[in-house]
C-alpha atoms as a PDB file:
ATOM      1  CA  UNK A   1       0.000   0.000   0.000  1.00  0.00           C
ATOM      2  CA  UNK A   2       1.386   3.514  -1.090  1.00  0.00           C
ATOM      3  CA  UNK A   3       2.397   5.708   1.741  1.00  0.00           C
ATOM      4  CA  UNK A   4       0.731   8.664   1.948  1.00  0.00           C
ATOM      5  CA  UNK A   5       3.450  11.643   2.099  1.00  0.00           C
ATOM      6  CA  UNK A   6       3.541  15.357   1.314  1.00  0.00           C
ATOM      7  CA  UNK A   7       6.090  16.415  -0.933  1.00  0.00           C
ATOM      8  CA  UNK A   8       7.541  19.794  -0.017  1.00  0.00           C
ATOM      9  CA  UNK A   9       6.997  22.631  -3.515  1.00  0.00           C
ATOM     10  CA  UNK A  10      10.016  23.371  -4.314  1.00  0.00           C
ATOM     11  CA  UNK A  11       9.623  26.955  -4.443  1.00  0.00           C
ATOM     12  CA  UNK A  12       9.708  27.043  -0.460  1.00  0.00           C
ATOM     13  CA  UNK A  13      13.125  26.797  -0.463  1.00  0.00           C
ATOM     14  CA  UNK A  14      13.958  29.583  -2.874  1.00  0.00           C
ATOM     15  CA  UNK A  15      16.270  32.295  -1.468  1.00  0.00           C
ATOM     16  CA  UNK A  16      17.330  30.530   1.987  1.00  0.00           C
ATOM     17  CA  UNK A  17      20.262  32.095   3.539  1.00  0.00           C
ATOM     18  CA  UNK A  18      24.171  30.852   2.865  1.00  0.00           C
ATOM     19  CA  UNK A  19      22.128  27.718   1.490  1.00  0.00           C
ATOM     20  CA  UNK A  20      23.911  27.534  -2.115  1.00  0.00           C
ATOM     21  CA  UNK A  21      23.740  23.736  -2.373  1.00  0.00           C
ATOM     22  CA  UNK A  22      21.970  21.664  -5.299  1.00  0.00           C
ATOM     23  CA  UNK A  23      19.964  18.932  -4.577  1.00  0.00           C
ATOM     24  CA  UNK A  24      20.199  15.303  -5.353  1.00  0.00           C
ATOM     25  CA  UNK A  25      16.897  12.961  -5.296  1.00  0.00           C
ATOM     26  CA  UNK A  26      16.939   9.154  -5.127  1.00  0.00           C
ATOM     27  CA  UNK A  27      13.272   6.118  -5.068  1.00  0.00           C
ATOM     28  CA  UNK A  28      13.396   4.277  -2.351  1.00  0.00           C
ATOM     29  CA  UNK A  29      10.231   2.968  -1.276  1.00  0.00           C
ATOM     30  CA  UNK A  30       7.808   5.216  -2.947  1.00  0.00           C
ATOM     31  CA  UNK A  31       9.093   8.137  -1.647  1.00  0.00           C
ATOM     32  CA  UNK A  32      11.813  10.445  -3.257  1.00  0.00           C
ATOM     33  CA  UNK A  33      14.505  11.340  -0.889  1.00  0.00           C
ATOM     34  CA  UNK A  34      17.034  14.386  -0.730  1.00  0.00           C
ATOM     35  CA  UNK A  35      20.623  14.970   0.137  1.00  0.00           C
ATOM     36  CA  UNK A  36      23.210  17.371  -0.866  1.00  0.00           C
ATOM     37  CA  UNK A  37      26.393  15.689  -2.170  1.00  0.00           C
ATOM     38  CA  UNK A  38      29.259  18.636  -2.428  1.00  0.00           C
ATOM     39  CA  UNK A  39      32.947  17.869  -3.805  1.00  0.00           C
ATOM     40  CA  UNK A  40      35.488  15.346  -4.552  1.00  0.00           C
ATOM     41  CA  UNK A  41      37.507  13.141  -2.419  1.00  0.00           C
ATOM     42  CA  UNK A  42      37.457  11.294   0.488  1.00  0.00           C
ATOM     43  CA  UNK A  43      33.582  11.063   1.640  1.00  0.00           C
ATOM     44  CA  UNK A  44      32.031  12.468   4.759  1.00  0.00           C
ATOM     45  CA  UNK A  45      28.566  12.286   5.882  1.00  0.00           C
ATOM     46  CA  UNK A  46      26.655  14.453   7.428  1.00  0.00           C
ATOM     47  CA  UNK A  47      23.875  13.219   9.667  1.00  0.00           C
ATOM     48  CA  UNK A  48      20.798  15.742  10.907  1.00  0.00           C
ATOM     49  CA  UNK A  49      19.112  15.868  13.958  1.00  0.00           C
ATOM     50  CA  UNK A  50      15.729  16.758  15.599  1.00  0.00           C
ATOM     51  CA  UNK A  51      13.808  19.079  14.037  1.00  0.00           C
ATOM     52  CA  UNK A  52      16.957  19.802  11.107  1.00  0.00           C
ATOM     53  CA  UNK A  53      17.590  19.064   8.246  1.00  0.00           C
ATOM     54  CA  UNK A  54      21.013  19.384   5.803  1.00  0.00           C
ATOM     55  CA  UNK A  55      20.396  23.031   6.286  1.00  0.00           C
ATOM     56  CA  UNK A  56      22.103  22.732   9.467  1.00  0.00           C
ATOM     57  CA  UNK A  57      25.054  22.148   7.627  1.00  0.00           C
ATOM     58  CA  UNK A  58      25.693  24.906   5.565  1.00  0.00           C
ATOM     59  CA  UNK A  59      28.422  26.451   7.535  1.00  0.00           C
ATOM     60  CA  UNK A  60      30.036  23.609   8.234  1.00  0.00           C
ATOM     61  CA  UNK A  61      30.373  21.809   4.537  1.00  0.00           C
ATOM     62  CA  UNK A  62      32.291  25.037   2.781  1.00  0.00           C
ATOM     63  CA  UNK A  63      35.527  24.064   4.609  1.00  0.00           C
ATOM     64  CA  UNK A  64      35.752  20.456   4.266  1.00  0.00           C
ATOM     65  CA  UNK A  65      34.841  20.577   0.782  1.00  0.00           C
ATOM     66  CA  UNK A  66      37.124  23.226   0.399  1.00  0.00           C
ATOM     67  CA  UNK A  67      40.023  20.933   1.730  1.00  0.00           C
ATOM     68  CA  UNK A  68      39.295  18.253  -0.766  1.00  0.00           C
ATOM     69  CA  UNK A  69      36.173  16.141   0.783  1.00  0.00           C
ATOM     70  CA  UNK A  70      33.056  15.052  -0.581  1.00  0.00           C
ATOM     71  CA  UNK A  71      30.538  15.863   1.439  1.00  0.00           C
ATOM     72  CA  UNK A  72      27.109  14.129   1.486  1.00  0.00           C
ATOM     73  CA  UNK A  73      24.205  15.629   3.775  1.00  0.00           C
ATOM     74  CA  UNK A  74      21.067  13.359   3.492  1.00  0.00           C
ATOM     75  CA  UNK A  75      17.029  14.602   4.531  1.00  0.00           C
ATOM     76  CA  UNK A  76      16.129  12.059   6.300  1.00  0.00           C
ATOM     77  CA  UNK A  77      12.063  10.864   5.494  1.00  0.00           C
ATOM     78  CA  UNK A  78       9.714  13.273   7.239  1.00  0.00           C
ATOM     79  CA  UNK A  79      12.397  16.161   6.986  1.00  0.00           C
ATOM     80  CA  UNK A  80      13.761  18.768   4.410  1.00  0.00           C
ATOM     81  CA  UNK A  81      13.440  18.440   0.723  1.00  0.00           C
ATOM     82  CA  UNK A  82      12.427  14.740   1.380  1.00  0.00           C
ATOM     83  CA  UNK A  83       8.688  13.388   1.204  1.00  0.00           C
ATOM     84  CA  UNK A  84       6.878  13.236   3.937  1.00  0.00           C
ATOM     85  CA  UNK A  85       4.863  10.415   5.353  1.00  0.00           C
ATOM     86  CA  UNK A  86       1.589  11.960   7.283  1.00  0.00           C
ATOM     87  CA  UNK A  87       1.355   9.093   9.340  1.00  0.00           C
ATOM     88  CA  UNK A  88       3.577   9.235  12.581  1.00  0.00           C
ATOM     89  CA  UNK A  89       3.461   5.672  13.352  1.00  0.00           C
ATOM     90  CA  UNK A  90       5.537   5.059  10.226  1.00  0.00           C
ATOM     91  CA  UNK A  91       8.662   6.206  11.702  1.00  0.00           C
ATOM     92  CA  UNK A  92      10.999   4.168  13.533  1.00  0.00           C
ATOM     93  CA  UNK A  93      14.671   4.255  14.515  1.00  0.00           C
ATOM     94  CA  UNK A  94      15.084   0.834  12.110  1.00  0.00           C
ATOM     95  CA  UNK A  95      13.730   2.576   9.531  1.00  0.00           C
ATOM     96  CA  UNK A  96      15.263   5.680   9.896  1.00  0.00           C
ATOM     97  CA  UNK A  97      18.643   3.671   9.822  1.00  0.00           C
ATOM     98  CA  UNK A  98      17.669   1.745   6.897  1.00  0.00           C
ATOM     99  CA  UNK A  99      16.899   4.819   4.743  1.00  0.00           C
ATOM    100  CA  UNK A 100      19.999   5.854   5.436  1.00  0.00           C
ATOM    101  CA  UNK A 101      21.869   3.172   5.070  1.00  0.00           C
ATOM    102  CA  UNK A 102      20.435   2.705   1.380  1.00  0.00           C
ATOM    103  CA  UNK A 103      22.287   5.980   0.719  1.00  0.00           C
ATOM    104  CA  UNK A 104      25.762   4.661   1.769  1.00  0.00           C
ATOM    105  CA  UNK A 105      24.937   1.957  -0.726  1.00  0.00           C
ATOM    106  CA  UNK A 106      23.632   3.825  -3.398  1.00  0.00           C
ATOM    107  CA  UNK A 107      26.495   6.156  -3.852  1.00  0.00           C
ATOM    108  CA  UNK A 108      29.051   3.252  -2.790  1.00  0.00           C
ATOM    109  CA  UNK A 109      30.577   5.209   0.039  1.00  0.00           C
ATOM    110  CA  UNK A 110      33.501   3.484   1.352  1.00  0.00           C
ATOM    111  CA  UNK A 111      36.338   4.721   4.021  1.00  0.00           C
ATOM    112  CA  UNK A 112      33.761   7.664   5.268  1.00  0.00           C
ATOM    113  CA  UNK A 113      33.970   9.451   8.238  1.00  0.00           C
ATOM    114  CA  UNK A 114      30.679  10.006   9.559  1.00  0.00           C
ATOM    115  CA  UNK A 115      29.331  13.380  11.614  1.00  0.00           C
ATOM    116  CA  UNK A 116      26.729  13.325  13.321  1.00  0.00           C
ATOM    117  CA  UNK A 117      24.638  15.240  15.980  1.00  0.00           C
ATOM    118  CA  UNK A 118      21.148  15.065  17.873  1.00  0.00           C
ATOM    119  CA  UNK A 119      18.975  12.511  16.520  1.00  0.00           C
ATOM    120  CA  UNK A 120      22.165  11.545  13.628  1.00  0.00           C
ATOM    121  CA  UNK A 121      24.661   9.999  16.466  1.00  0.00           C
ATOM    122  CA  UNK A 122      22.091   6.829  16.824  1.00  0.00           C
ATOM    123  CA  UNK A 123      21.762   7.237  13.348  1.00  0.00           C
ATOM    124  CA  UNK A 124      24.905   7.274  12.176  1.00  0.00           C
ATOM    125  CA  UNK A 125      26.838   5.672  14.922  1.00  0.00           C
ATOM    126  CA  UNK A 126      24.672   2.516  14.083  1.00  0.00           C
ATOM    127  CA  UNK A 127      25.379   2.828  10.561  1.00  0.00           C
ATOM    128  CA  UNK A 128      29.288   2.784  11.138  1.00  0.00           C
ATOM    129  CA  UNK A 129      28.911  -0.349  13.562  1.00  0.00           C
ATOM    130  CA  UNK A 130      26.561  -2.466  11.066  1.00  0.00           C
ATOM    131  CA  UNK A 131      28.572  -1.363   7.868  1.00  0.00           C
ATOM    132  CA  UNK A 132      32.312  -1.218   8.666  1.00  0.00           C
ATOM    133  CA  UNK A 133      33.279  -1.681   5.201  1.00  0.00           C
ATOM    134  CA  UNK A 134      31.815   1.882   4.744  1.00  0.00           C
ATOM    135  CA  UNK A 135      32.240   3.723   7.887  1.00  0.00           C
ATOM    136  CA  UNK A 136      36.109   4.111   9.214  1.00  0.00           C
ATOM    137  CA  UNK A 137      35.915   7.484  11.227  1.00  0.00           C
ATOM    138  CA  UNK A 138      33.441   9.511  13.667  1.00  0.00           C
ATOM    139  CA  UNK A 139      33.044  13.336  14.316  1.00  0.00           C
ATOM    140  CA  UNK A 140      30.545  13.357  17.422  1.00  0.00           C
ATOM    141  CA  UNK A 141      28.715  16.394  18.234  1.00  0.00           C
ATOM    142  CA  UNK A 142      25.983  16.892  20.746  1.00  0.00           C
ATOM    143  CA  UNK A 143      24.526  13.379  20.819  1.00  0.00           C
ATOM    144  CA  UNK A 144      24.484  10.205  22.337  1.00  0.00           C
ATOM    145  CA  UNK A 145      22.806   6.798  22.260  1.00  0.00           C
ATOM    146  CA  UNK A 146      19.775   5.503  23.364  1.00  0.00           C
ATOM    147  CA  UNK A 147      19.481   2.781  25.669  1.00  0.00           C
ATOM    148  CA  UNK A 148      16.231   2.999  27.558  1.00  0.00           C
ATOM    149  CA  UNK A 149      19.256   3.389  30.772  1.00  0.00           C
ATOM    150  CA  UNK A 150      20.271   6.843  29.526  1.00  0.00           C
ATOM    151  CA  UNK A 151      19.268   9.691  32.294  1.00  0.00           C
ATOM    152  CA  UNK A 152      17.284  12.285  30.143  1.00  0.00           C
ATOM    153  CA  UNK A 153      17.743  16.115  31.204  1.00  0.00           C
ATOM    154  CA  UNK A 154      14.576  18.055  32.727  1.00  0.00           C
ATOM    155  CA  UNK A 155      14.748  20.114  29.077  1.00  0.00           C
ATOM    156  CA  UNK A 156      14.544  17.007  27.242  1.00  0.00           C
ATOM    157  CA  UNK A 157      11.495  15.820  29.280  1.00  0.00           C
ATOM    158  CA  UNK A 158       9.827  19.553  28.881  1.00  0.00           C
ATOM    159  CA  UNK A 159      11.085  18.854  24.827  1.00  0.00           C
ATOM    160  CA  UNK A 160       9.014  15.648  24.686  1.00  0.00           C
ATOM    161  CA  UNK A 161       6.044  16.979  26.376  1.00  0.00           C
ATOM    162  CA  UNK A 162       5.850  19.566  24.568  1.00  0.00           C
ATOM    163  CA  UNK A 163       6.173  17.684  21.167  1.00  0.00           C
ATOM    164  CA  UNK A 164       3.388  15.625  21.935  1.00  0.00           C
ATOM    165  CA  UNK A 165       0.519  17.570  22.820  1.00  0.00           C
ATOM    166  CA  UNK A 166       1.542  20.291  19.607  1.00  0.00           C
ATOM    167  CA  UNK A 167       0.489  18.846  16.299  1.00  0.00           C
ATOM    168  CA  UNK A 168       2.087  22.130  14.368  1.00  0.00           C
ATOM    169  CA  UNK A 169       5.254  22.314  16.156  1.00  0.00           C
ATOM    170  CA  UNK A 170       7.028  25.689  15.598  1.00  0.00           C
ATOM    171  CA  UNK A 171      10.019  24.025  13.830  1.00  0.00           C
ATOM    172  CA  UNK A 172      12.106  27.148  13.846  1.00  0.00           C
ATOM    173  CA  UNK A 173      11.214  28.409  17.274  1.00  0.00           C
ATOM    174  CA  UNK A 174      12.354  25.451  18.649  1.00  0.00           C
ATOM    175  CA  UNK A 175      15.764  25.563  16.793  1.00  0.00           C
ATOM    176  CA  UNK A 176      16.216  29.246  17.308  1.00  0.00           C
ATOM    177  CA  UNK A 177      16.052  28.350  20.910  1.00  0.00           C
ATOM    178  CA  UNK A 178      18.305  26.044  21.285  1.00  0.00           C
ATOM    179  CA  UNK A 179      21.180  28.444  19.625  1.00  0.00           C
ATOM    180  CA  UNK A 180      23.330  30.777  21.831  1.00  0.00           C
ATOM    181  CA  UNK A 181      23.207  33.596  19.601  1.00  0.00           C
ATOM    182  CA  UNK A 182      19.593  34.112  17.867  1.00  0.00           C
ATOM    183  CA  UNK A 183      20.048  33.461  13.996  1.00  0.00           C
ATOM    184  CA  UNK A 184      17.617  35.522  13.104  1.00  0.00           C
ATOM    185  CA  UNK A 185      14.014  35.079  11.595  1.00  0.00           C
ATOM    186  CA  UNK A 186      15.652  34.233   7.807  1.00  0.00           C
ATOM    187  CA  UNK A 187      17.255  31.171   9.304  1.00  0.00           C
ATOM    188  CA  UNK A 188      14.168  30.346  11.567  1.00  0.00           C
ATOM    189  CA  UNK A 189      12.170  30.414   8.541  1.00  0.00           C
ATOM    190  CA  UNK A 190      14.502  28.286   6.592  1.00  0.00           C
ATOM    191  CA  UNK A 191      13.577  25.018   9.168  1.00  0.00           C
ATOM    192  CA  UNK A 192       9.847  25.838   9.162  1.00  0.00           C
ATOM    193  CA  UNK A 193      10.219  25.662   5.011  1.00  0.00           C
ATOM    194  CA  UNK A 194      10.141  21.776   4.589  1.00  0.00           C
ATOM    195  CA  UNK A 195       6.636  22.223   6.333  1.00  0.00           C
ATOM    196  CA  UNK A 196       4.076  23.625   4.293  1.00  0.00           C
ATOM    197  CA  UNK A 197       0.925  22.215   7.192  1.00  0.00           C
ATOM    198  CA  UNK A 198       0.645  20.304  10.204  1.00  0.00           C
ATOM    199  CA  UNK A 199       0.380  17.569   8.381  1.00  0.00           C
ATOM    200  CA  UNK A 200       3.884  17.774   6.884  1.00  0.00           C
ATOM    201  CA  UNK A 201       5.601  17.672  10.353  1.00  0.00           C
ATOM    202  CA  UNK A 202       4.779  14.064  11.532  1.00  0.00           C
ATOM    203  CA  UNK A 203       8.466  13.129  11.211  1.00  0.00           C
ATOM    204  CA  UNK A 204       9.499  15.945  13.498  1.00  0.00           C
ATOM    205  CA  UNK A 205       6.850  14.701  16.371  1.00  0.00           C
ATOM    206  CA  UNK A 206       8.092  11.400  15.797  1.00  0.00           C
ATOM    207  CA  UNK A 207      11.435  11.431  17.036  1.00  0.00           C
ATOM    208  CA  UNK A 208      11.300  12.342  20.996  1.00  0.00           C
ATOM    209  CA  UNK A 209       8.126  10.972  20.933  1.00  0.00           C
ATOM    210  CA  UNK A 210      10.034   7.071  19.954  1.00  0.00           C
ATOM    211  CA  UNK A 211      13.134   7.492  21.666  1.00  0.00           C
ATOM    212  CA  UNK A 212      13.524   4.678  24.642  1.00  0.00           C
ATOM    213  CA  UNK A 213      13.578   5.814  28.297  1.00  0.00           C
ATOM    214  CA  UNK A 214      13.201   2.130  29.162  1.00  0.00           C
ATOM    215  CA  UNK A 215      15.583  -0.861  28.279  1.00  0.00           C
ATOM    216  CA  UNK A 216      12.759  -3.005  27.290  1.00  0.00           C
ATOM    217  CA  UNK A 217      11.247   0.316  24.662  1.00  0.00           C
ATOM    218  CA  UNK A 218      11.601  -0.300  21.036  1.00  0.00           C
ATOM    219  CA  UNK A 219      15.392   0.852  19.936  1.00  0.00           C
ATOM    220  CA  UNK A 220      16.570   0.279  23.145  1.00  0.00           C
ATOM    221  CA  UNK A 221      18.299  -2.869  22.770  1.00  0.00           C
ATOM    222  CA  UNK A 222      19.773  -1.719  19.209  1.00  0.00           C
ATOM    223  CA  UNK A 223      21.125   1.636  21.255  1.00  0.00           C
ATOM    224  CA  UNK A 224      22.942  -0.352  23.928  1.00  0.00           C
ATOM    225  CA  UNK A 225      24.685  -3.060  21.132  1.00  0.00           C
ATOM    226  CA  UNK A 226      25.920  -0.249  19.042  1.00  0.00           C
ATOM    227  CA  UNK A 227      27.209   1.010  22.298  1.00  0.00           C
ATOM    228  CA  UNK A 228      29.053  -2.307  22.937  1.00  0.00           C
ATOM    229  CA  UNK A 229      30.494  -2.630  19.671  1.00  0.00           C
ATOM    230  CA  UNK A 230      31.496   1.282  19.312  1.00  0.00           C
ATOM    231  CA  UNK A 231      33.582   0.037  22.283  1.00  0.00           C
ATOM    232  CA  UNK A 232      35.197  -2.501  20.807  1.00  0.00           C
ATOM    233  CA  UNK A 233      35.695  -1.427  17.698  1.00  0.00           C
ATOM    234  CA  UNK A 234      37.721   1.635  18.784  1.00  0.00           C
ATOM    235  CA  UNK A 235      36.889   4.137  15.697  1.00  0.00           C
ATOM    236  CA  UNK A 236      39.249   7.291  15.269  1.00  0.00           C
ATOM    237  CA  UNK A 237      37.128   9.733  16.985  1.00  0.00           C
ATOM    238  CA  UNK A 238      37.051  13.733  16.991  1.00  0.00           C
ATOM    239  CA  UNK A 239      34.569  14.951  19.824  1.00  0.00           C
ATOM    240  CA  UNK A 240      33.052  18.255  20.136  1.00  0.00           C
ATOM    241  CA  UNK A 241      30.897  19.418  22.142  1.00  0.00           C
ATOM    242  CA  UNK A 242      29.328  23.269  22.749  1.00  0.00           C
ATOM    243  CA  UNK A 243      30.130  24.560  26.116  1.00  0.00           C
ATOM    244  CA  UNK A 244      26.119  25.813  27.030  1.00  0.00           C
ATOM    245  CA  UNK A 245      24.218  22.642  25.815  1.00  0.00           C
ATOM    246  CA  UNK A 246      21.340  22.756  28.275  1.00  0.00           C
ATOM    247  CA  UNK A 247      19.470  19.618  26.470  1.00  0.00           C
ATOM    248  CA  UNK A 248      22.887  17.267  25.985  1.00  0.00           C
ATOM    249  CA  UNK A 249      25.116  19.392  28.562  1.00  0.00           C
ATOM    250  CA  UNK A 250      28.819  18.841  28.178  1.00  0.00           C
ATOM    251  CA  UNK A 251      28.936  16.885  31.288  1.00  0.00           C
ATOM    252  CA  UNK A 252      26.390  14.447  29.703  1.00  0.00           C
ATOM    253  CA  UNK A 253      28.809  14.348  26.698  1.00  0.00           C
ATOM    254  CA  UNK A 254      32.017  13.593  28.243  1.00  0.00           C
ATOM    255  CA  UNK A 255      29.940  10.130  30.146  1.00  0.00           C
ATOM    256  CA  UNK A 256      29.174   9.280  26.814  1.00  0.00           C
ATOM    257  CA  UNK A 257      32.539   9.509  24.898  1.00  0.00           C
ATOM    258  CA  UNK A 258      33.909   7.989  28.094  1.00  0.00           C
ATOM    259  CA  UNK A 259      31.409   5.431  27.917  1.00  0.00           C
ATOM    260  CA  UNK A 260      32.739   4.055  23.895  1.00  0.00           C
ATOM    261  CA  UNK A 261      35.999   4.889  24.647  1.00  0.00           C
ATOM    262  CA  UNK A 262      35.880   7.698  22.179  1.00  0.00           C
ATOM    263  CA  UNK A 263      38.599  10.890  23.399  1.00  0.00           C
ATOM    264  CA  UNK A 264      36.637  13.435  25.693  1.00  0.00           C
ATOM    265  CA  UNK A 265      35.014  16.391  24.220  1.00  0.00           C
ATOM    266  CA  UNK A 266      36.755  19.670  22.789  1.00  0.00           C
ATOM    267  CA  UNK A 267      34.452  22.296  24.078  1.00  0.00           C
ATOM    268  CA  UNK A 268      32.789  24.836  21.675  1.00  0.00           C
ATOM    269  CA  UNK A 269      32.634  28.031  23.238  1.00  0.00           C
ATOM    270  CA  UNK A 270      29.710  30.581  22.640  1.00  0.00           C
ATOM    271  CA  UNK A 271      27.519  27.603  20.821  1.00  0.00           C
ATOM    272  CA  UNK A 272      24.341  25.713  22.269  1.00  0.00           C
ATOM    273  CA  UNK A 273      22.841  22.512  21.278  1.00  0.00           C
ATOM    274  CA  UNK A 274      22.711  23.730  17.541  1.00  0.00           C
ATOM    275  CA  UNK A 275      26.265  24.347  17.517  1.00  0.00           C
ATOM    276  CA  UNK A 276      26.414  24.150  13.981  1.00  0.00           C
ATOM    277  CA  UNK A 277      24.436  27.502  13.866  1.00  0.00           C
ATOM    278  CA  UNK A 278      26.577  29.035  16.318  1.00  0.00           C
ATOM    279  CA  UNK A 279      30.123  27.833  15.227  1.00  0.00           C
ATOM    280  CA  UNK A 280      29.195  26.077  11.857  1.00  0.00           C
ATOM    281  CA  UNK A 281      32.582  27.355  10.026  1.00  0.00           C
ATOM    282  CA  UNK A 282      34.835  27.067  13.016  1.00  0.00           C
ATOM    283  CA  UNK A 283      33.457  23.037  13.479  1.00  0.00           C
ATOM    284  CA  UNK A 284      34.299  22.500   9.569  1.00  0.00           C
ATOM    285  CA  UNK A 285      37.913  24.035  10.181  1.00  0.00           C
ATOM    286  CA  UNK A 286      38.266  21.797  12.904  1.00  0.00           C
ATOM    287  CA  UNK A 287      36.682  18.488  11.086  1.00  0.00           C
ATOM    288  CA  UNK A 288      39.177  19.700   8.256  1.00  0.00           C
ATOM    289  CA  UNK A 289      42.150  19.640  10.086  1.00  0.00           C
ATOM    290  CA  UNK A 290      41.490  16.308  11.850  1.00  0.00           C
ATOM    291  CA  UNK A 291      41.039  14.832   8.583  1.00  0.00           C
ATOM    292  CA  UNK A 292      43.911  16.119   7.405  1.00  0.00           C
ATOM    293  CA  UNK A 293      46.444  15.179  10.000  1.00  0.00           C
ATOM    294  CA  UNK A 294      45.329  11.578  10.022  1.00  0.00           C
END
């Protein structure tokens, strides 16, 4: 049975600020998905959050591309210039991963380095545990994993109820929140643009509404094995980490790089849990550079 979707016109996302960045669609499913796929080289792989999209990364892309990278942003379902199932119970963490996964495949990424934030660390971090042949390097930002054991911050919980008792939920006002320095209503409006109704913003709902705060929740189980084997594996890690995160707080984040034996956070000062936003070019100096001196 066809899934029901809305697909974003494209004129919504005529004009957005610093945003110079062609897309790329792909079929998977019956649904055409988006992602942005900049330069030559090595790869690297930019994984969104909640409520982003590859818009987030616009800062930070110019200087790794600029140092020789290809860099590949993907919409996940349910977010930017991707369709849009309607129906909140079709999103899922598995799924989520899946989707993505079928990009790594489609474009034949191999020896990537993977950076992801918010909602993208579970993402992504899974991704780099289930296809090693792919994934060789991680750049964590603001993130974690979810285990259904994970102690959620009084924000989050205020996040989540929120979220689920607000069928149009103010996409930018929630983003231009979480920055330290306000970004101003052009950006704002650039997250709300995906969204042309209520409808449209099932996929945003969906993610704190589905993420485990019990080990026995759907997800839970696949958060704590990626955990383990993040652990073992022992990826090449760069951690950073903004210095007045009040949802993941840099406290939280040096547990969790403790916790996969990944080095502890460099601290991003003057940035918030949208970091990107706040320090977007100073992040893709300093993904750049670790790249470079490997």
């Amino acid at each position: 049975m066809a899934t029901e979707a809305v697909r974003t016109p494209d004129d919504r996302f005529s004009g957005l600020p610093e945003f110079n960045f062609e897309p790329r669609f792909r079929e998977l499913d019956g649904l055409r998905l988006a992602h942005l796929d900049e330069g030559e080289g090595e790869p690297v792989v930019f994984f969104h959050g909640e409520p982003t999209w590859s818009f987030l990364w616009r800062k930070v892309i110019p200087p790794v591309r600029d140092a020789g990278y290809r860099c590949v942003a993907p919409d996940y379902a349910g977010f930017g210039r991707s369709d849009k199932p309607t129906d909140i119970g079709w999103y899922s963490y598995d799924r989520h991963v899946e989707q993505a996964g079928s990009l790594l495949a489609d474009l034949d990424l191999r020896d990537a380095t993977a950076v992801v934030h918010d909602w993208g660390g579970p993402i992504g971090m899974r991704l780099a545990v289930e296809n090693p042949d792919r994934i060789a390097r991680l750049v964590i930002t603001d993130t974690g994993l979810f285990t259904g054991r994970q102690r959620m911050t009084d924000a989050w919980h205020a996040f989540r109820d929120f979220v689920e008792r607000t069928e149009d939920l103010p996409v930018g006002m929630l983003v231009r929140r979480a920055c330290f320095e306000d970004p101003g209503d052009g950006v704002a409006a650039a997250y709300e643009a995906p969204y042309p109704d209520a409808a449209s913003k099932a996929g945003t709902r969906a993610f704190p509404l589905m993420l485990p705060t019990t080990p026995d929740a759907p997800g839970a189980a696949a958060g704590q094995r990626v955990l383990e084997a993040l652990r073992e594996r022992d990826l090449p890690a760069l951690t950073l980490w903004a210095d007045s995160d009040p949802i993941i707080p840099p406290r939280v984040g040096e547990r969790f790089c403790e916790s996969i034996g990944a080095p502890k956070p460099r601290l991003i000062e003057g940035a918030s849990h949208f970091l990107q936003e706040d320090r977007g070019g100073e992040i893709g100096t300093l993904i750049a550079d670790w790249l470079d001196s490997r």
